[in-house]
PDB file of N, CA and C in Angstrom:
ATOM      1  N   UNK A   1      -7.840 -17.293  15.968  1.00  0.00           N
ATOM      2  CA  UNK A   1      -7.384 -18.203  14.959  1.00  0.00           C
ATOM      3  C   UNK A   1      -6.065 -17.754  14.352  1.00  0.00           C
ATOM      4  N   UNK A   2      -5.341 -18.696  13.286  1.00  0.00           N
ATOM      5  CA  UNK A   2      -4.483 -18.300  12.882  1.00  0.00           C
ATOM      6  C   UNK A   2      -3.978 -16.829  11.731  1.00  0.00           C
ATOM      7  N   UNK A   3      -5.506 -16.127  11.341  1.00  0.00           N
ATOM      8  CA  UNK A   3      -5.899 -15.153  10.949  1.00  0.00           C
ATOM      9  C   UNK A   3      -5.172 -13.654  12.178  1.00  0.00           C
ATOM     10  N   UNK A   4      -5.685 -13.916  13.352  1.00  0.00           N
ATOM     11  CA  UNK A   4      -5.435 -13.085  14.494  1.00  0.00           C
ATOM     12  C   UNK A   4      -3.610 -13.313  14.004  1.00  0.00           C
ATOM     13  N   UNK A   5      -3.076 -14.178  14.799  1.00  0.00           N
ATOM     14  CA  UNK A   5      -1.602 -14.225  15.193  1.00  0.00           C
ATOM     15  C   UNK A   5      -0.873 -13.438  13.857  1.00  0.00           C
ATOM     16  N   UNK A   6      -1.788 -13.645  12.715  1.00  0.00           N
ATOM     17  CA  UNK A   6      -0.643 -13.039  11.146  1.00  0.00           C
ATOM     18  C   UNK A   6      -0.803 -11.635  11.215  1.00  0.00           C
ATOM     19  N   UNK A   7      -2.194 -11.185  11.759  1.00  0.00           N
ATOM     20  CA  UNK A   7      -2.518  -9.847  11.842  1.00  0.00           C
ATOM     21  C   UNK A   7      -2.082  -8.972  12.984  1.00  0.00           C
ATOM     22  N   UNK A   8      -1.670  -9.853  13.804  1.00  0.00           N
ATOM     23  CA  UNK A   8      -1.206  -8.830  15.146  1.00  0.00           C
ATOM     24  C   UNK A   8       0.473  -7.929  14.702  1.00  0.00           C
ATOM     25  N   UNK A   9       1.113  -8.964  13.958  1.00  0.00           N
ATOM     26  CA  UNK A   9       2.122  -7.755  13.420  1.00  0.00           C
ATOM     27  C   UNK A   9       1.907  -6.719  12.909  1.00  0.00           C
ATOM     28  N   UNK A  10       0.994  -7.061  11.556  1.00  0.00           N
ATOM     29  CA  UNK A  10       0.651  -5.647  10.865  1.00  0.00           C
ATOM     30  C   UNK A  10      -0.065  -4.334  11.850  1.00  0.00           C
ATOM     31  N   UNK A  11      -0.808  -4.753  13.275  1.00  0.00           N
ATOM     32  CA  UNK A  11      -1.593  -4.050  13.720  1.00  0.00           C
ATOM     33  C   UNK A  11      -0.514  -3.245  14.604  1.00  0.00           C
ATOM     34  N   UNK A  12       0.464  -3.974  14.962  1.00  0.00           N
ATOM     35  CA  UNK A  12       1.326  -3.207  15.922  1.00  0.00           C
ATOM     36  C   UNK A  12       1.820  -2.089  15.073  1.00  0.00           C
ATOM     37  N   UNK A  13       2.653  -3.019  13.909  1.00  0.00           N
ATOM     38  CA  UNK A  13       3.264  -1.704  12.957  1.00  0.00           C
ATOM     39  C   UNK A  13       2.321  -0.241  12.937  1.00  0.00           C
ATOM     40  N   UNK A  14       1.349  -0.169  12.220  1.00  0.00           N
ATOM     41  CA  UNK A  14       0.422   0.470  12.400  1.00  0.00           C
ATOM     42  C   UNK A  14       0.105   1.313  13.631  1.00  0.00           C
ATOM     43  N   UNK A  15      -0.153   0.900  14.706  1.00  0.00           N
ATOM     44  CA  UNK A  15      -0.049   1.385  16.244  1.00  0.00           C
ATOM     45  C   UNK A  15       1.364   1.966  16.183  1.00  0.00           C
ATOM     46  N   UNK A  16       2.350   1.307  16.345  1.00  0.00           N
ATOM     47  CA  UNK A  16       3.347   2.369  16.582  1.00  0.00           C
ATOM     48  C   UNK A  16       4.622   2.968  15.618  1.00  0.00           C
ATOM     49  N   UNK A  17       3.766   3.398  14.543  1.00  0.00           N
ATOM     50  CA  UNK A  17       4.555   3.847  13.259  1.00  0.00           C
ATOM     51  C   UNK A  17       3.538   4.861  13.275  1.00  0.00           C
ATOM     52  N   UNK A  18       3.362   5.957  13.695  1.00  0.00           N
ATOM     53  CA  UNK A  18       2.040   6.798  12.948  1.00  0.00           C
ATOM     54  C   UNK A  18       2.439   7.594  12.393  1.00  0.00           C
ATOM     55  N   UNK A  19       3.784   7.958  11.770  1.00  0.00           N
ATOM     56  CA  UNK A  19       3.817   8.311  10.274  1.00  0.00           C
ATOM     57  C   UNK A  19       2.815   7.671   8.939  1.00  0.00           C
ATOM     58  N   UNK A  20       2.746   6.721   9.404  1.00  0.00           N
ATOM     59  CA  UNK A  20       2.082   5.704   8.103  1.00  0.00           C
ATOM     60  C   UNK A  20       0.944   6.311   8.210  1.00  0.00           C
ATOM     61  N   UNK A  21       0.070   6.380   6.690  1.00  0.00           N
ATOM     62  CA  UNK A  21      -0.942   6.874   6.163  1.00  0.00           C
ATOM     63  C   UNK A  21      -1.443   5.700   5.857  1.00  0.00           C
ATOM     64  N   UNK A  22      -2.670   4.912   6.293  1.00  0.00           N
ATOM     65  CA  UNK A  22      -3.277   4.113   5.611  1.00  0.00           C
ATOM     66  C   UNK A  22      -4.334   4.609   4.752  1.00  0.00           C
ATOM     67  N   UNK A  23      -4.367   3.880   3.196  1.00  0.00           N
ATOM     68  CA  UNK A  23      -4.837   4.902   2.274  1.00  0.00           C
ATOM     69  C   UNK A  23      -5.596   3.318   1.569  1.00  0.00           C
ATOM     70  N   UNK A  24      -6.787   3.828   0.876  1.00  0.00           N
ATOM     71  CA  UNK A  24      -7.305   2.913   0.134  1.00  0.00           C
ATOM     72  C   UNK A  24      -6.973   2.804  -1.213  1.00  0.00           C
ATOM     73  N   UNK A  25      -7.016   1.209  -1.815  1.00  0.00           N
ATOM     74  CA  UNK A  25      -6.438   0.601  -2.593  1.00  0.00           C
ATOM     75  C   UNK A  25      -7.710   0.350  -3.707  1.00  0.00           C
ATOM     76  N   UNK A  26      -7.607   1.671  -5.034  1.00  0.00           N
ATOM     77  CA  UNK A  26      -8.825   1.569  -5.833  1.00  0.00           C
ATOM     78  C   UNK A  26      -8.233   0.552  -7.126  1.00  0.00           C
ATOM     79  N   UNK A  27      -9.380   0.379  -7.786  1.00  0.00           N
ATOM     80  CA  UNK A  27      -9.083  -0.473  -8.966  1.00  0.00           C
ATOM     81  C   UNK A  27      -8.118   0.402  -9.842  1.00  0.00           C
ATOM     82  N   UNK A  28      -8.305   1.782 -10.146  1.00  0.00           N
ATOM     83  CA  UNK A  28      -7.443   1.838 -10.601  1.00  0.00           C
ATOM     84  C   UNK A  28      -5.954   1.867 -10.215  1.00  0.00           C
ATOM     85  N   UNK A  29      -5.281   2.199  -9.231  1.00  0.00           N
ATOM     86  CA  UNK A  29      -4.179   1.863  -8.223  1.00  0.00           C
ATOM     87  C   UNK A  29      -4.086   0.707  -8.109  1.00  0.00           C
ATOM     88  N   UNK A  30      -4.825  -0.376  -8.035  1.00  0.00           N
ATOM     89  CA  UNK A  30      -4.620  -2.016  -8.429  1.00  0.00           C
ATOM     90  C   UNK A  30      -4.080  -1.944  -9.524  1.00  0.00           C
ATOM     91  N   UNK A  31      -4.583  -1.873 -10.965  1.00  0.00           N
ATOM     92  CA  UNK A  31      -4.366  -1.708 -12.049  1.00  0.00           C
ATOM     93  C   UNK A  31      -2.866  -0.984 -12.255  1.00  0.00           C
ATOM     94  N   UNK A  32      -2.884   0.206 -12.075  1.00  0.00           N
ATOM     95  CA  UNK A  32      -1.401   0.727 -12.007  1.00  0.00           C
ATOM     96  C   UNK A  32      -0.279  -0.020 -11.646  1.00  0.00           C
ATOM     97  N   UNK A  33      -0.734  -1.053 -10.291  1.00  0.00           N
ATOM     98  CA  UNK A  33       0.374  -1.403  -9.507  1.00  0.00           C
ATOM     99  C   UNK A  33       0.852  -2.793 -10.602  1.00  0.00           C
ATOM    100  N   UNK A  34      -0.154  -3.226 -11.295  1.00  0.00           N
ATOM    101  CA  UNK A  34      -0.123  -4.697 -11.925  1.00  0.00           C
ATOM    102  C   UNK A  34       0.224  -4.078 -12.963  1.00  0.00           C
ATOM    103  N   UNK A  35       0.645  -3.055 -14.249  1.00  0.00           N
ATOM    104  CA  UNK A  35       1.480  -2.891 -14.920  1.00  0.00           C
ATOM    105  C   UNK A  35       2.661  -2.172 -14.427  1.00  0.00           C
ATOM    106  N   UNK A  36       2.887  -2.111 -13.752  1.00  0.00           N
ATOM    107  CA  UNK A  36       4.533  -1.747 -12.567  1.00  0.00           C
ATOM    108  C   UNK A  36       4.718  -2.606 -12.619  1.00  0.00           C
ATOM    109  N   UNK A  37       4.223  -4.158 -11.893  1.00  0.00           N
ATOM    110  CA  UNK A  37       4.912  -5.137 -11.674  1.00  0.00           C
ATOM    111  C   UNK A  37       5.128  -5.854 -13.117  1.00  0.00           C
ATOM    112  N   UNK A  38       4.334  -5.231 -14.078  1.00  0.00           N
ATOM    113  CA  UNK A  38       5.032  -6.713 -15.369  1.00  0.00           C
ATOM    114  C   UNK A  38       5.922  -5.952 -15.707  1.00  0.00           C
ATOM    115  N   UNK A  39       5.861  -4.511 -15.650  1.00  0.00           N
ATOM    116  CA  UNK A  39       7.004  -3.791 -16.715  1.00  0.00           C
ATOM    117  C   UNK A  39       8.464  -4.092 -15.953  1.00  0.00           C
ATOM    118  N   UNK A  40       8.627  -4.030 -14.598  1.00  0.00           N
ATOM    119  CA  UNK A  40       9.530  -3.734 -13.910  1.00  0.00           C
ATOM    120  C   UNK A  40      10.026  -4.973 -12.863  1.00  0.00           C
ATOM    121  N   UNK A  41       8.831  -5.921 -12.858  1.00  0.00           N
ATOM    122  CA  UNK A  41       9.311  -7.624 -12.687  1.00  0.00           C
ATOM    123  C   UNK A  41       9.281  -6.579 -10.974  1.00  0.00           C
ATOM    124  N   UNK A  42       8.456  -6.345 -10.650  1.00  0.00           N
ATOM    125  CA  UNK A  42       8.984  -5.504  -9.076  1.00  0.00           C
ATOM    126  C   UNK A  42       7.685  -6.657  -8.052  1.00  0.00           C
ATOM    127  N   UNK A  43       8.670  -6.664  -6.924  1.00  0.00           N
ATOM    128  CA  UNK A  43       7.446  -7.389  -5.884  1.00  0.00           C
ATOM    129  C   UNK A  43       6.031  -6.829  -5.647  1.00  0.00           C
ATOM    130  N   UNK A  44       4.488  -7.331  -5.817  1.00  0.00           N
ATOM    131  CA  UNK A  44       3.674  -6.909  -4.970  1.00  0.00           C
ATOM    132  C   UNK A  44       3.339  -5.548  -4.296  1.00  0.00           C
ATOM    133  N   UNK A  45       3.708  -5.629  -3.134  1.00  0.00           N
ATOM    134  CA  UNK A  45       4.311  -5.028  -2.083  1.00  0.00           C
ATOM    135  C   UNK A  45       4.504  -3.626  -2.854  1.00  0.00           C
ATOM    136  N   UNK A  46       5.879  -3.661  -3.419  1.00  0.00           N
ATOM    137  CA  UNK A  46       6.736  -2.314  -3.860  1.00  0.00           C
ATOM    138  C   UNK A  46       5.678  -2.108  -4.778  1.00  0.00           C
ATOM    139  N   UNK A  47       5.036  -2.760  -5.557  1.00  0.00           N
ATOM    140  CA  UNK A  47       4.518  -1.756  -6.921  1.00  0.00           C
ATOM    141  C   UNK A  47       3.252  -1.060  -6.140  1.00  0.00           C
ATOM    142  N   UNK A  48       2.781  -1.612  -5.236  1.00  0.00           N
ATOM    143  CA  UNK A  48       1.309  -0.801  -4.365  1.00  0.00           C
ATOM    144  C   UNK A  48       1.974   0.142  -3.818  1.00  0.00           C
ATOM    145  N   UNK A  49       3.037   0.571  -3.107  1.00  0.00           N
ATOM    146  CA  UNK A  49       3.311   1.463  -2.342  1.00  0.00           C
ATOM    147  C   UNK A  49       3.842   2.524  -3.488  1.00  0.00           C
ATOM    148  N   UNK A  50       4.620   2.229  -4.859  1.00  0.00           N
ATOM    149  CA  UNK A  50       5.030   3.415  -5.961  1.00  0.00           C
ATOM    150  C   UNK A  50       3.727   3.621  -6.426  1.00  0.00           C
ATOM    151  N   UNK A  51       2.387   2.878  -6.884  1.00  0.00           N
ATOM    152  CA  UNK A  51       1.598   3.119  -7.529  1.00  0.00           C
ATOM    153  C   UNK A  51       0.242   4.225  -6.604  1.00  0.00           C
ATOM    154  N   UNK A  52       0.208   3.767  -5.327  1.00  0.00           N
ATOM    155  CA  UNK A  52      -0.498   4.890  -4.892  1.00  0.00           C
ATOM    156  C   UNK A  52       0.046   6.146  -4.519  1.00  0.00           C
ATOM    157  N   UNK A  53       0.824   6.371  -4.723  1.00  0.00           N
ATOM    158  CA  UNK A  53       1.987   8.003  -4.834  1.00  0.00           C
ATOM    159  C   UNK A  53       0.917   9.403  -5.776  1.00  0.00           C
ATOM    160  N   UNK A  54       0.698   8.741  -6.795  1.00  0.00           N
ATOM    161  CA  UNK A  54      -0.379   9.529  -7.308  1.00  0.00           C
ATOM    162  C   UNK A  54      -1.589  10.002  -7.017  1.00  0.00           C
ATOM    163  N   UNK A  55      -2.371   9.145  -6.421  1.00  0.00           N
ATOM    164  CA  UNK A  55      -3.269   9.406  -6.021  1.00  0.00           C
ATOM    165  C   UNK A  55      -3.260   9.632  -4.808  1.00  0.00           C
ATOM    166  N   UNK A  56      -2.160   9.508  -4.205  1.00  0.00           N
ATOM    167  CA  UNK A  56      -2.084   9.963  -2.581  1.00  0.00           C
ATOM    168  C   UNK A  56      -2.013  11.402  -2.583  1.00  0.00           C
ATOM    169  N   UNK A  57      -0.775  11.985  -3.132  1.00  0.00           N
ATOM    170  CA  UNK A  57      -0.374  13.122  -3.456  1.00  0.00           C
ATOM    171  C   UNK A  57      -1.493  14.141  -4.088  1.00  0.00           C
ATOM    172  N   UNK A  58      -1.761  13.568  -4.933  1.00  0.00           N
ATOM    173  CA  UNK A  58      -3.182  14.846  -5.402  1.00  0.00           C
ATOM    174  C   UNK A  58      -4.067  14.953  -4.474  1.00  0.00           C
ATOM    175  N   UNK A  59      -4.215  14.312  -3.246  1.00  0.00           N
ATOM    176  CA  UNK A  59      -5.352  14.706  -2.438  1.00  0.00           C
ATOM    177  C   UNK A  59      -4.853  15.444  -0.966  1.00  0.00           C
ATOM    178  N   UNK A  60      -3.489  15.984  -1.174  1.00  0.00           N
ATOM    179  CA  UNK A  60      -3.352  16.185  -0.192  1.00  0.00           C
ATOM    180  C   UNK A  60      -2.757  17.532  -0.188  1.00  0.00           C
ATOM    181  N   UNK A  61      -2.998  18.664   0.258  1.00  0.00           N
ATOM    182  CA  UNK A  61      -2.788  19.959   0.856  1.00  0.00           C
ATOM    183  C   UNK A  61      -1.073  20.329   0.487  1.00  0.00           C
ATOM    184  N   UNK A  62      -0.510  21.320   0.124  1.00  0.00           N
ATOM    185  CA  UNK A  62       0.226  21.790  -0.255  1.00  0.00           C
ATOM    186  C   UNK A  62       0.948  22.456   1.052  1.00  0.00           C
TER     187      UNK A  62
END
């Protein structure tokens, strides 16, 4: 369906970018990202990728 054809981009990216960390998106990181976007008028998109920085970073090895 037309579900498949929108998703086959994101899946390639994914496949052949494996730098990318796919990381889960908690309420609070929702929350974060939705006062980024009123304070800073910033797209969607950009405020999820600045807002999980925090919680990415603390879980990860030095």
């Amino acid at each position: 369906g037309s579900w498949t054809i929108r998703a086959w981009p994101v899946q390639t990216l994914l496949v052949h970018l494996s730098h990318l960390t796919p990381v889960d998106v908690t309420r609070d990181v929702a929350r974060y990202a939705a006062q980024l976007r009123a304070h800073y008028r910033i797209r969607p998109a950009d405020a999820l990728q600045v807002a999980i920085v925090p919680w990415f970073t603390a879980r990860q090895p030095l």
